[in-house]
PDB file of N, CA and C in Angstrom:
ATOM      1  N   UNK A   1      80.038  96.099 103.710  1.00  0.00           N
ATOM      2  CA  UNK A   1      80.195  97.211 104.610  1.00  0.00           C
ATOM      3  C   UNK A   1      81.651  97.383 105.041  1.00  0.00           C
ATOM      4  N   UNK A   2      82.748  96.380 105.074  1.00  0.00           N
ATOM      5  CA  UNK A   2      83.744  96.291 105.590  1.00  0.00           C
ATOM      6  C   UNK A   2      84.788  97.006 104.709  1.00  0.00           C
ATOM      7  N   UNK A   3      84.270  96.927 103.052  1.00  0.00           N
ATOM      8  CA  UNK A   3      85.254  97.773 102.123  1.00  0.00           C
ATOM      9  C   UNK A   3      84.883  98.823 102.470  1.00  0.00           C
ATOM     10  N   UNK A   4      83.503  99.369 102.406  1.00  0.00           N
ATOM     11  CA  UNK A   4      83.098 100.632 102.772  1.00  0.00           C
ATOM     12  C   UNK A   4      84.209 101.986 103.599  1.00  0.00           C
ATOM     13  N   UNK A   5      84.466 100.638 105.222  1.00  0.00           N
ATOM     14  CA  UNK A   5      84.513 101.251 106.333  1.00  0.00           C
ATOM     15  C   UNK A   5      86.540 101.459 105.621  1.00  0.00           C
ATOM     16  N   UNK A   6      86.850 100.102 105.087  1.00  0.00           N
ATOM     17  CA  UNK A   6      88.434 100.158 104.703  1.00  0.00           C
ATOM     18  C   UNK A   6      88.485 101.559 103.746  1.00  0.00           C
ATOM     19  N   UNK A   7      87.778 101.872 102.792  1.00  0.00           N
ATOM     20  CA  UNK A   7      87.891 102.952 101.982  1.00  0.00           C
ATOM     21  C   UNK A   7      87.921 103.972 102.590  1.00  0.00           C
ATOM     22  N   UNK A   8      87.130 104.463 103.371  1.00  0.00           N
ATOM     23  CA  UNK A   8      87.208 105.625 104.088  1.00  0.00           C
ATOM     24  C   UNK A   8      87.921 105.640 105.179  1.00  0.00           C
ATOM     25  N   UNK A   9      88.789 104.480 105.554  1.00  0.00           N
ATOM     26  CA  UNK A   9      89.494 104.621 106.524  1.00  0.00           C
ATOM     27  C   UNK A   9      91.511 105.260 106.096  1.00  0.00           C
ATOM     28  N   UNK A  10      91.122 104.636 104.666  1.00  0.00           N
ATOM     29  CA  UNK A  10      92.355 104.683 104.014  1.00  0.00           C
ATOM     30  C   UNK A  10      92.427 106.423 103.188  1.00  0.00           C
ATOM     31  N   UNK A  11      90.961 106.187 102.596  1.00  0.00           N
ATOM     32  CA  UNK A  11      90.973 108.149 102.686  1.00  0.00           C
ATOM     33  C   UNK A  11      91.416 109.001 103.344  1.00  0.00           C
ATOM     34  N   UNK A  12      90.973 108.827 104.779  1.00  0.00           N
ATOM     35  CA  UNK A  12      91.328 109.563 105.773  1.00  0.00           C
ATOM     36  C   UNK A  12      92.834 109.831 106.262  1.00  0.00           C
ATOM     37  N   UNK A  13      93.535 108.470 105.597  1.00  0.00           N
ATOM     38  CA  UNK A  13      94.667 108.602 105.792  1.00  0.00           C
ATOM     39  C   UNK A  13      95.307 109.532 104.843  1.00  0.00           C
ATOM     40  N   UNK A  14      94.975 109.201 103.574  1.00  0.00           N
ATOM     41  CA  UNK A  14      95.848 109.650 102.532  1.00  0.00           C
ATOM     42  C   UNK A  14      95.514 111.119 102.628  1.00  0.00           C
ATOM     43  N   UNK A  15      94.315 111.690 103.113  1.00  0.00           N
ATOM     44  CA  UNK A  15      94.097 113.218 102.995  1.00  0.00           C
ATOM     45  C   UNK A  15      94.753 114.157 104.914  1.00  0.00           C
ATOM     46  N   UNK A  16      94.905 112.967 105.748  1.00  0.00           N
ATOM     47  CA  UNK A  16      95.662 113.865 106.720  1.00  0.00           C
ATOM     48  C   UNK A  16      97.148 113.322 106.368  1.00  0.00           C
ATOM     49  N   UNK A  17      97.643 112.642 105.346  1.00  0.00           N
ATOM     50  CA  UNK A  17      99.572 112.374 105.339  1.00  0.00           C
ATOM     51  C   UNK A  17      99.178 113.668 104.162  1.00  0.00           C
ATOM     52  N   UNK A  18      98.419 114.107 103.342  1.00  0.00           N
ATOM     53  CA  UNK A  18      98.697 114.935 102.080  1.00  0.00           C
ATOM     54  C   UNK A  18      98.635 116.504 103.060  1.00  0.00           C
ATOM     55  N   UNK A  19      98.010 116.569 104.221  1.00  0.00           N
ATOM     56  CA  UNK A  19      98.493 117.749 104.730  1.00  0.00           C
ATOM     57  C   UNK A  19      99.326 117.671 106.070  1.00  0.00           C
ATOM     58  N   UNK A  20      99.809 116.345 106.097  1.00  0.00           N
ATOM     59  CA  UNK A  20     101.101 116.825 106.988  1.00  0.00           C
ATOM     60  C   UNK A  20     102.164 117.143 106.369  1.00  0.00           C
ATOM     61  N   UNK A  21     102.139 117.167 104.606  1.00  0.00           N
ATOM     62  CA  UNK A  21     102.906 117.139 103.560  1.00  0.00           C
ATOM     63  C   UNK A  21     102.656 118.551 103.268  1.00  0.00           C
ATOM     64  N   UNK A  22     102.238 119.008 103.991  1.00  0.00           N
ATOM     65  CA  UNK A  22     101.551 120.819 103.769  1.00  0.00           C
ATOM     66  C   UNK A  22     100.728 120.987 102.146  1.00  0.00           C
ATOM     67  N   UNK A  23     100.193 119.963 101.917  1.00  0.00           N
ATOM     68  CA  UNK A  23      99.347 119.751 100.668  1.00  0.00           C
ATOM     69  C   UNK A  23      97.565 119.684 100.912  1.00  0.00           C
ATOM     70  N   UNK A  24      97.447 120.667 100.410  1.00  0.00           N
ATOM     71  CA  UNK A  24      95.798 120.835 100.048  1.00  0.00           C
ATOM     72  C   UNK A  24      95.430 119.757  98.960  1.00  0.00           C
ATOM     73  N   UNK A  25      94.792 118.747  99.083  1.00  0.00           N
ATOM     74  CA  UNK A  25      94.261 118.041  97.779  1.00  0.00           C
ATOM     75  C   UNK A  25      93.156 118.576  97.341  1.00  0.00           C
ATOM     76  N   UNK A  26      92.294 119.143  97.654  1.00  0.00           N
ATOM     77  CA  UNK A  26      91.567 119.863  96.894  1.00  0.00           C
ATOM     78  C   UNK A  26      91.978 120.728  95.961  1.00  0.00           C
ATOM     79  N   UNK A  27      92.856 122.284  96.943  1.00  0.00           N
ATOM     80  CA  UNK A  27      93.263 122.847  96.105  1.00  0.00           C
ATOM     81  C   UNK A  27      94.060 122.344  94.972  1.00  0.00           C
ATOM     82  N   UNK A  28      94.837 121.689  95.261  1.00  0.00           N
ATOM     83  CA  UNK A  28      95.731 120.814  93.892  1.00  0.00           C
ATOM     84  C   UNK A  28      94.464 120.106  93.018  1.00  0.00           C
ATOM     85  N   UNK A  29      93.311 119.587  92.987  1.00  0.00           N
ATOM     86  CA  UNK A  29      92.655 119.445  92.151  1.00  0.00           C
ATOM     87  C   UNK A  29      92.182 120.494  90.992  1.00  0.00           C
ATOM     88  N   UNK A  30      91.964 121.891  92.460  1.00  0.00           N
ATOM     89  CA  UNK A  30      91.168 123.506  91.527  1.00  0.00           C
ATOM     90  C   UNK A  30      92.218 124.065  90.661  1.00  0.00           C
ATOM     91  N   UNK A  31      93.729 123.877  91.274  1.00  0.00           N
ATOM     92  CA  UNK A  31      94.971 124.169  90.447  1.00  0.00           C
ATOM     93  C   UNK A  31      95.119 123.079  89.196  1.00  0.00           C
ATOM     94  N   UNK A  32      94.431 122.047  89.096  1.00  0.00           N
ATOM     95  CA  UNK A  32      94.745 121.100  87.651  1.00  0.00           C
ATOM     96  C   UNK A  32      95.898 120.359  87.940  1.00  0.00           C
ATOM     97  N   UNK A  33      96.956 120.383  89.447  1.00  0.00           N
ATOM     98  CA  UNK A  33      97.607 119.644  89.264  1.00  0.00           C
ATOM     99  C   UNK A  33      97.294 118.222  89.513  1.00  0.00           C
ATOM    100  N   UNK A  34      95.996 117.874  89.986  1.00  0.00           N
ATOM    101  CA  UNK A  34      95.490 116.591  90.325  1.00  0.00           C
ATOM    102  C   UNK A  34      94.486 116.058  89.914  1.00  0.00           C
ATOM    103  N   UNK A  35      93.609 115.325  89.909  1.00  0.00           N
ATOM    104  CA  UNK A  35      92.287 114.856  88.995  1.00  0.00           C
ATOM    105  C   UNK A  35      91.365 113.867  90.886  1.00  0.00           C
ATOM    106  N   UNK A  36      90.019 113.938  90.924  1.00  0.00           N
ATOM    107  CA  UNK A  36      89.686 113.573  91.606  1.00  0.00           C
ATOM    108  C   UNK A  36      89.885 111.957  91.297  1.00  0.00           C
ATOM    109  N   UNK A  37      90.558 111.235  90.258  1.00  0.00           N
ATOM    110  CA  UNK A  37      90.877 109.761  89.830  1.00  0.00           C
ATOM    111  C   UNK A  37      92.233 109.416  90.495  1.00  0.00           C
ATOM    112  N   UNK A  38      92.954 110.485  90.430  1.00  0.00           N
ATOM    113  CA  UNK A  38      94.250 110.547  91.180  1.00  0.00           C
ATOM    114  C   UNK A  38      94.010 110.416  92.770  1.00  0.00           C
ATOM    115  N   UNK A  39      93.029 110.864  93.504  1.00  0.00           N
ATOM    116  CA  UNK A  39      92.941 110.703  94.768  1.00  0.00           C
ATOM    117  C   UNK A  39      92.293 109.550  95.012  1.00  0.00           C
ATOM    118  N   UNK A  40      91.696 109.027  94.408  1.00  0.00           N
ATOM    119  CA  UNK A  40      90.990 107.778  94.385  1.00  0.00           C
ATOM    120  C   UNK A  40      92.051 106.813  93.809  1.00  0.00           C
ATOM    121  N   UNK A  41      92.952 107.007  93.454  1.00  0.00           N
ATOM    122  CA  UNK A  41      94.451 105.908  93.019  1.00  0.00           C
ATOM    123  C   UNK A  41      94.959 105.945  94.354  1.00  0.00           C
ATOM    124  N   UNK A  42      95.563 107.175  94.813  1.00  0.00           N
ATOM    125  CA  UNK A  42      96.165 107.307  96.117  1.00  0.00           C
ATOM    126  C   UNK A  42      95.806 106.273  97.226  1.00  0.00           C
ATOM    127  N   UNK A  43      94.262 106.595  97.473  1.00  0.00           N
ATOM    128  CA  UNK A  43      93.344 106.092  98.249  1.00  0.00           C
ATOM    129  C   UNK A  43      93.453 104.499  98.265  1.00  0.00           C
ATOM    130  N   UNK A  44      93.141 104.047  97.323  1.00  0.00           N
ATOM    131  CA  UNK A  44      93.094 102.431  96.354  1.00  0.00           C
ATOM    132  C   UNK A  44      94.864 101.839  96.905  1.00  0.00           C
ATOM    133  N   UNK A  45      95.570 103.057  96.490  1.00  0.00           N
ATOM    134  CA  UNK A  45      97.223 102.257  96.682  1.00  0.00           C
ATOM    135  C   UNK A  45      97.532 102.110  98.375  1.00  0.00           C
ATOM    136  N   UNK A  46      96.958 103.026  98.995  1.00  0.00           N
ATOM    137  CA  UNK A  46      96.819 103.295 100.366  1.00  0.00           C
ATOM    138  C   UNK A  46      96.211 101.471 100.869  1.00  0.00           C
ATOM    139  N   UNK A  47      94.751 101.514 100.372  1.00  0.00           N
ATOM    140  CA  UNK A  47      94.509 100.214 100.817  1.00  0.00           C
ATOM    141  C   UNK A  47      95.250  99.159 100.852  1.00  0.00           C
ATOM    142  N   UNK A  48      96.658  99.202  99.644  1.00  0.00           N
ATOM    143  CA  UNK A  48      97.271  97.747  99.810  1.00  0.00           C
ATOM    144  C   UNK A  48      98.337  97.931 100.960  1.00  0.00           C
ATOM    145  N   UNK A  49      98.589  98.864 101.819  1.00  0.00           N
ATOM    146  CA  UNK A  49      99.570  98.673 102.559  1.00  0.00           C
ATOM    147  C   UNK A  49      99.277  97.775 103.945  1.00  0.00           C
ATOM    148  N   UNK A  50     100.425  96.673 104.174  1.00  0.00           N
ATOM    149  CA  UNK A  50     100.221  95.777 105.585  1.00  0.00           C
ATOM    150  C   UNK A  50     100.307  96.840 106.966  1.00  0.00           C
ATOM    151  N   UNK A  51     100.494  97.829 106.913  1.00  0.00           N
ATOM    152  CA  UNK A  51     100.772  98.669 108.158  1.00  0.00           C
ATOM    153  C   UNK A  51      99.682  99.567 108.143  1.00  0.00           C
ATOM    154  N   UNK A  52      98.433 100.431 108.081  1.00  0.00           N
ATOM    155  CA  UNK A  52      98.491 101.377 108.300  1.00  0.00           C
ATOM    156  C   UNK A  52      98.548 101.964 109.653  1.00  0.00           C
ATOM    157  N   UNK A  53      98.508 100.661 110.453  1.00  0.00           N
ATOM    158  CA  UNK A  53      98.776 101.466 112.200  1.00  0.00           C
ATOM    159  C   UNK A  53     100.055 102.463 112.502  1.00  0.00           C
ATOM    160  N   UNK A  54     101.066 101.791 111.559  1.00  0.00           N
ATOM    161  CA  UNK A  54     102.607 103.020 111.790  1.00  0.00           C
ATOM    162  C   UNK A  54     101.813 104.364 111.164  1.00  0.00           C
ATOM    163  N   UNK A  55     101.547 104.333 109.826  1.00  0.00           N
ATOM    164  CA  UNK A  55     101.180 105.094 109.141  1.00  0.00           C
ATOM    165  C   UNK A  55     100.410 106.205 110.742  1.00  0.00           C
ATOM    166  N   UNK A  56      99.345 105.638 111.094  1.00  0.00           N
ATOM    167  CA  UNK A  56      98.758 106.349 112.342  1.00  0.00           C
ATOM    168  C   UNK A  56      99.644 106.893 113.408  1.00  0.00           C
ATOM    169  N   UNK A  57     100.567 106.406 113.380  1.00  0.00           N
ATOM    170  CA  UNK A  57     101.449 106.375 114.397  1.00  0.00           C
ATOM    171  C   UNK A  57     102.703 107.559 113.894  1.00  0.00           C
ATOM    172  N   UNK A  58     103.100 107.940 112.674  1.00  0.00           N
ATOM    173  CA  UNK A  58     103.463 108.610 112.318  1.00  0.00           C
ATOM    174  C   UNK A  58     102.933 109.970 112.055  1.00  0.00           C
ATOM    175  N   UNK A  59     101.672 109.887 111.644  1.00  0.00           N
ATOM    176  CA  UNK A  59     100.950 111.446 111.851  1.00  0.00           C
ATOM    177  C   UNK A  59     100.431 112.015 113.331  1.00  0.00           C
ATOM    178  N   UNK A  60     101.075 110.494 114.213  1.00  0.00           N
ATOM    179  CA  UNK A  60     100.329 111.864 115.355  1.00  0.00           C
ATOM    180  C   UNK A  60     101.789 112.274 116.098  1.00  0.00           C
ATOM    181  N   UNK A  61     102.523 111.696 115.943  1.00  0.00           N
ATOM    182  CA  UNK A  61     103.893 112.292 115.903  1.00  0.00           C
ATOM    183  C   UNK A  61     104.921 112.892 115.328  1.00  0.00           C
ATOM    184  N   UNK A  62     104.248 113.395 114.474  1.00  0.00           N
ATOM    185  CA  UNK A  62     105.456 114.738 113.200  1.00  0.00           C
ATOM    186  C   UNK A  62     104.346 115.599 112.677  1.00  0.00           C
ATOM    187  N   UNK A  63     104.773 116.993 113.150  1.00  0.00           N
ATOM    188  CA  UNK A  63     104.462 117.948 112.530  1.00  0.00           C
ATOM    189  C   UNK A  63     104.125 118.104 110.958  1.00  0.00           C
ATOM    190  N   UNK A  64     103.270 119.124 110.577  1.00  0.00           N
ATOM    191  CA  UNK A  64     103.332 119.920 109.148  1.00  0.00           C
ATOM    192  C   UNK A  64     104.755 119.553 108.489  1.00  0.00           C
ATOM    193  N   UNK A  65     105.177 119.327 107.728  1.00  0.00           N
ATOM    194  CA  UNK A  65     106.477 119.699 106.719  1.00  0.00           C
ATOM    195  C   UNK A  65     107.390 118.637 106.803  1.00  0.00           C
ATOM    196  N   UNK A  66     107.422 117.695 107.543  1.00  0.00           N
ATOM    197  CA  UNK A  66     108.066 115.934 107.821  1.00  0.00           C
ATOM    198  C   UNK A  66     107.751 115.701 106.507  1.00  0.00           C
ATOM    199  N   UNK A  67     109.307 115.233 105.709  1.00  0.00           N
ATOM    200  CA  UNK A  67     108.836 114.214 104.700  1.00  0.00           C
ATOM    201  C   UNK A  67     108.016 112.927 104.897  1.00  0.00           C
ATOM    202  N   UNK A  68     106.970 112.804 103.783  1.00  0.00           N
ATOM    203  CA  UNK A  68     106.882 111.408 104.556  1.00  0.00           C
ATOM    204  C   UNK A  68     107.389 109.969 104.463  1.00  0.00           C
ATOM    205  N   UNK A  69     106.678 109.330 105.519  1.00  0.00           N
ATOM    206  CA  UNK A  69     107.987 108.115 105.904  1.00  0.00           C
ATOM    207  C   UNK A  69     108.369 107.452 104.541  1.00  0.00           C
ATOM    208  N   UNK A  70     109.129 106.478 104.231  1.00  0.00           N
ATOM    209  CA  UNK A  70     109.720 105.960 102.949  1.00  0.00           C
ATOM    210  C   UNK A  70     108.590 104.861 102.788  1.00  0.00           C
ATOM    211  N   UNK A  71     108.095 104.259 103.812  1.00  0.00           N
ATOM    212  CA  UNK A  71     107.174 103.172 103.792  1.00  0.00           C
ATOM    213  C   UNK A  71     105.779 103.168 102.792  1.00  0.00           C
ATOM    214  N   UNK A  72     105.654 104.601 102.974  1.00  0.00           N
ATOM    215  CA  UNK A  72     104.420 105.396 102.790  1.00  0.00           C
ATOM    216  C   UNK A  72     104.063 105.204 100.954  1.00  0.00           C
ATOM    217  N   UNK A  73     102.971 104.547 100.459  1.00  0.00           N
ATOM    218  CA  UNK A  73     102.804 104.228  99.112  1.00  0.00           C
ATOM    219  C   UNK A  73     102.102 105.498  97.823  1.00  0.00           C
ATOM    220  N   UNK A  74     102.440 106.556  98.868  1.00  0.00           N
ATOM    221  CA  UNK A  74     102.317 107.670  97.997  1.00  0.00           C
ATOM    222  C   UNK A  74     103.139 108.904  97.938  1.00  0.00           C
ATOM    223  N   UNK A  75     104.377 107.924  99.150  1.00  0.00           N
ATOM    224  CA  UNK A  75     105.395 108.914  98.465  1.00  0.00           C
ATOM    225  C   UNK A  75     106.005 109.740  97.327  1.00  0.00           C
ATOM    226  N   UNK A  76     105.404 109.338  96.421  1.00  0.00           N
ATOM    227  CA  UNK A  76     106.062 109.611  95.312  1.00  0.00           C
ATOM    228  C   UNK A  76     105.215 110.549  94.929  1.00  0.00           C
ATOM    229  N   UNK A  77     103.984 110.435  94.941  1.00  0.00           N
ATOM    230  CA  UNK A  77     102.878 111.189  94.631  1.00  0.00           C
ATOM    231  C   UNK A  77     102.570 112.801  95.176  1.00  0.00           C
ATOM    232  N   UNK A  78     103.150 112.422  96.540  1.00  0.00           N
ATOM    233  CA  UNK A  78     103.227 114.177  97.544  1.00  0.00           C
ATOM    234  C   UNK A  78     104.583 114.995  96.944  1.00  0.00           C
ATOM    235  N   UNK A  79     105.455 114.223  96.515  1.00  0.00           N
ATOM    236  CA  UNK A  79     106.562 114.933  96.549  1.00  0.00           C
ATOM    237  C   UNK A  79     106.329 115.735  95.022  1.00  0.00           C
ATOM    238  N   UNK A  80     105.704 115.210  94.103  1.00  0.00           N
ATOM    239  CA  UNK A  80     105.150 115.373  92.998  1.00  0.00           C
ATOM    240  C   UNK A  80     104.442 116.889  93.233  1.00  0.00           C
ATOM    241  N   UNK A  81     103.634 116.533  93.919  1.00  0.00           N
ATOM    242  CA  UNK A  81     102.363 117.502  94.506  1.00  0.00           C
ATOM    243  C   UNK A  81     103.358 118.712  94.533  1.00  0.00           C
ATOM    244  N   UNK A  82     104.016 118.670  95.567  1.00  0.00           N
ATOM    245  CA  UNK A  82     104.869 119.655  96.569  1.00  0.00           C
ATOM    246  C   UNK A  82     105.890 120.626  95.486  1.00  0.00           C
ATOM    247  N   UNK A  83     106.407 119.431  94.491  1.00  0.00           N
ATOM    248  CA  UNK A  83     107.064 120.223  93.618  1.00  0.00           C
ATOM    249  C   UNK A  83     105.948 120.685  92.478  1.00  0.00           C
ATOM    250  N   UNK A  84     104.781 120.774  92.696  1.00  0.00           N
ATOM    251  CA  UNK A  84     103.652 121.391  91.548  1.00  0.00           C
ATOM    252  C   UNK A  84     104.124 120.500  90.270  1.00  0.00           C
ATOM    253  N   UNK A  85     104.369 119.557  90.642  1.00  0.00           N
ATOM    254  CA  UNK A  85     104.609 118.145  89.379  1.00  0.00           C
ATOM    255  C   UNK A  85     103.317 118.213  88.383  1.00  0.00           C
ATOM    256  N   UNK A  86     103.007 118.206  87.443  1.00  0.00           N
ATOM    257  CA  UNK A  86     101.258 117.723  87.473  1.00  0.00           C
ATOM    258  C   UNK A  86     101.042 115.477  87.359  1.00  0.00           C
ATOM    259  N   UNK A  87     101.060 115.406  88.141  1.00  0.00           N
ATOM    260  CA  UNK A  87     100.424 113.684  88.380  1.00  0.00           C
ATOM    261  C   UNK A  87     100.046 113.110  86.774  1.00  0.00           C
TER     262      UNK A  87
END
């Protein structure tokens, strides 16, 4: 039950940092630039981070359009997004 609660806790993260990144992950799925395996990587890479309390701590303090922090293990992945990269 405890991966359960970690998976969806780390979801939750990766899908409110992908729209403080002004990124729809859905829509980027219906556009082909993403694969629902790709959000589930995100998600998965999300779980290995030792912090996600900053991570929390950073979305309730920066607006829409804040790069995100450098810490963040999918940086690379939003900026991708943002520039309509395809993943």
């Amino acid at each position: 039950m405890q991966r359960t609660r970690t998976l969806k806790h780390h979801a939750d993260l990766v899908d409110r940092m992908a729209s403080a990144q002004g990124v729809d992950l859905e829509q980027k799925v219906m556009e082909g630039l993403l694969t629902p395996d790709d959000i589930s990587t995100a998600v998965l890479a999300c779980t290995g981070c030792s912090s996600p309390g900053d991570c929390e701590h950073w979305l309730a303090s920066h607006e829409t359009g804040a790069p995100a922090p450098s810490y963040c293990r999918n940086v690379e992945l939003f900026e991708d997004i943002k520039a309509s990269r395809r993943v």
